[in-house]
Protein backbone atom coordinates (compact mmCIF):
# COMPACT_ATOMS: atom_id res chain seq x y z
CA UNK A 1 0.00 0.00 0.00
CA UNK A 2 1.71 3.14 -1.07
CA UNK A 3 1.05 6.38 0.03
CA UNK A 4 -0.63 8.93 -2.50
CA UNK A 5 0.72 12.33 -3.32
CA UNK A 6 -1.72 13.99 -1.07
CA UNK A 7 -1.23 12.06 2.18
CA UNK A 8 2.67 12.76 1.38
CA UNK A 9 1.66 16.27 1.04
CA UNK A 10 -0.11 16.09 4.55
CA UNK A 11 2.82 13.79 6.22
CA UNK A 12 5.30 16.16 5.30
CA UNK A 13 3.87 18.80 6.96
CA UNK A 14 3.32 16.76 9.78
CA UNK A 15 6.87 15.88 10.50
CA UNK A 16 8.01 19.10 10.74
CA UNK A 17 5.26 20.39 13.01
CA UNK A 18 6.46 17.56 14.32
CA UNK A 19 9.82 18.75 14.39
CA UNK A 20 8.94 22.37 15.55
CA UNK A 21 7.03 20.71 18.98
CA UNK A 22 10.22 18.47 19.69
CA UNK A 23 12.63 21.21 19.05
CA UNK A 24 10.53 23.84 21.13
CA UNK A 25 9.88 21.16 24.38
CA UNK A 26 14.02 20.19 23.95
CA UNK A 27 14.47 23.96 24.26
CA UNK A 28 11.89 24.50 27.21
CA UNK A 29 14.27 22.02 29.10
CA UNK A 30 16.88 23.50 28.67
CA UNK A 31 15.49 27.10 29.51
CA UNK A 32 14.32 25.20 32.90
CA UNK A 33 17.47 23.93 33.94
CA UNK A 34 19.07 27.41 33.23
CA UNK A 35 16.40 29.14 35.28
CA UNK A 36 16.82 26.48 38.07
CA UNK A 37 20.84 26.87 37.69
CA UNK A 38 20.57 30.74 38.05
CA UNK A 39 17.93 30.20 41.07
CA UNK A 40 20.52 27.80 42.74
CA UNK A 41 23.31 30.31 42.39
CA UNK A 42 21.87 32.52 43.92
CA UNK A 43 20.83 30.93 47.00
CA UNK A 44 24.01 29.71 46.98
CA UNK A 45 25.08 33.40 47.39
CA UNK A 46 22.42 34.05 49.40
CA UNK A 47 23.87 31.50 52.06
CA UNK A 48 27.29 32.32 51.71
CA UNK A 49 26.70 35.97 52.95
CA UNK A 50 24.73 34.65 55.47
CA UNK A 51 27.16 32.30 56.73
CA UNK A 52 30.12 35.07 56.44
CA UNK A 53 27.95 37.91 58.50
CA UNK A 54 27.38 34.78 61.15
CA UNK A 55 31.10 34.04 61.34
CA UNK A 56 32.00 38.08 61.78
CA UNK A 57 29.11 38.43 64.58
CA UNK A 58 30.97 35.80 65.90
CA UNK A 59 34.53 36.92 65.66
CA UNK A 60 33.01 40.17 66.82
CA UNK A 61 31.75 38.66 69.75
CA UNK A 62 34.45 36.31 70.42
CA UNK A 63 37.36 39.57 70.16
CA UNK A 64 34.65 41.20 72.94
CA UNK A 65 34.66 38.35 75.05
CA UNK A 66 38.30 38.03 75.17
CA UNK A 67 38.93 41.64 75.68
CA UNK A 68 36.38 41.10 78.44
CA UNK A 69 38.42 38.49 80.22
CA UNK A 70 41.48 40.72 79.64
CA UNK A 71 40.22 42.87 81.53
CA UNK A 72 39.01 40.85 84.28
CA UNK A 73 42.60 39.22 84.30
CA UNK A 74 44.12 42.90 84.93
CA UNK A 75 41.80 44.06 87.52
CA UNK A 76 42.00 40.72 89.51
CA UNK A 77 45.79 41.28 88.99
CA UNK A 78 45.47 45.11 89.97
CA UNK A 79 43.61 44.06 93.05
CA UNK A 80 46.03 41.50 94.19
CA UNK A 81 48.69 43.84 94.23
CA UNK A 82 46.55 46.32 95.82
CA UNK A 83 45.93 43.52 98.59
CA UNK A 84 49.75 42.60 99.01
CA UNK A 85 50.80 45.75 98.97
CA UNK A 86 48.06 46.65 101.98
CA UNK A 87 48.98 43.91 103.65
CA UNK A 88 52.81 44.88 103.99
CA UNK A 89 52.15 48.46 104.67
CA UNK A 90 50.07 47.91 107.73
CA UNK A 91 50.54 50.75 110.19
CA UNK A 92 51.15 48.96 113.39
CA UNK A 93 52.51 45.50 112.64
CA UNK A 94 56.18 44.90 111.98
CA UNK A 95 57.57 43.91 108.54
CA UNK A 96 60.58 41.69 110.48
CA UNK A 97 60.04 38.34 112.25
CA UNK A 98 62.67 37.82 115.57
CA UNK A 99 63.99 34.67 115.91
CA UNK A 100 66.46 35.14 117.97
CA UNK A 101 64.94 33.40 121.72
């Protein structure tokens, strides 16, 4: 059973219409996986920042802390000396020990 020049006429133009819907869906896939790309590049981005403010709050806070301590270190230091230095300067006791009985 061959095929008669009109239904040739008709199949031709149905293989390319044919043609045109594969080539247009192939294309739509690949437009999708672009957009998706782009949309995970920028959350990508989007974490990134978000992870690199985190990590400065925290150096931030961790430079704050230690300056804290620091300064806790100097004033318990400061006090000590204040103490010692009380201690040996009391008016009426003596700064010498006699062993001598």
């Amino acid at each position: 059973m061959g095929l008669k020049s009109v239904e040739m006429q008709v199949a031709i133009t149905r293989s390319q219409d044919a043609s045109k819907m594969q080539d247009q869906m192939t294309r739509q896939g690949q437009q999708f996986q672009e957009t998706l790309t782009q949309q995970q590049l920028r959350e990508d981005v989007l974490k990134r920042t978000q992870i690199n403010e985190h990590e400065k709050v925290s150096l931030r806070e961790n430079e704050d802390e230690e300056k804290e301590r620091r300064e806790r270190e100097r004033r318990k230091k400061q006090l000590s000396k204040d103490s010692d230095k009380h201690l040996t300067d009391h008016p009426y006791l003596g700064t010498m020990i006699d062993l001598s009985r």
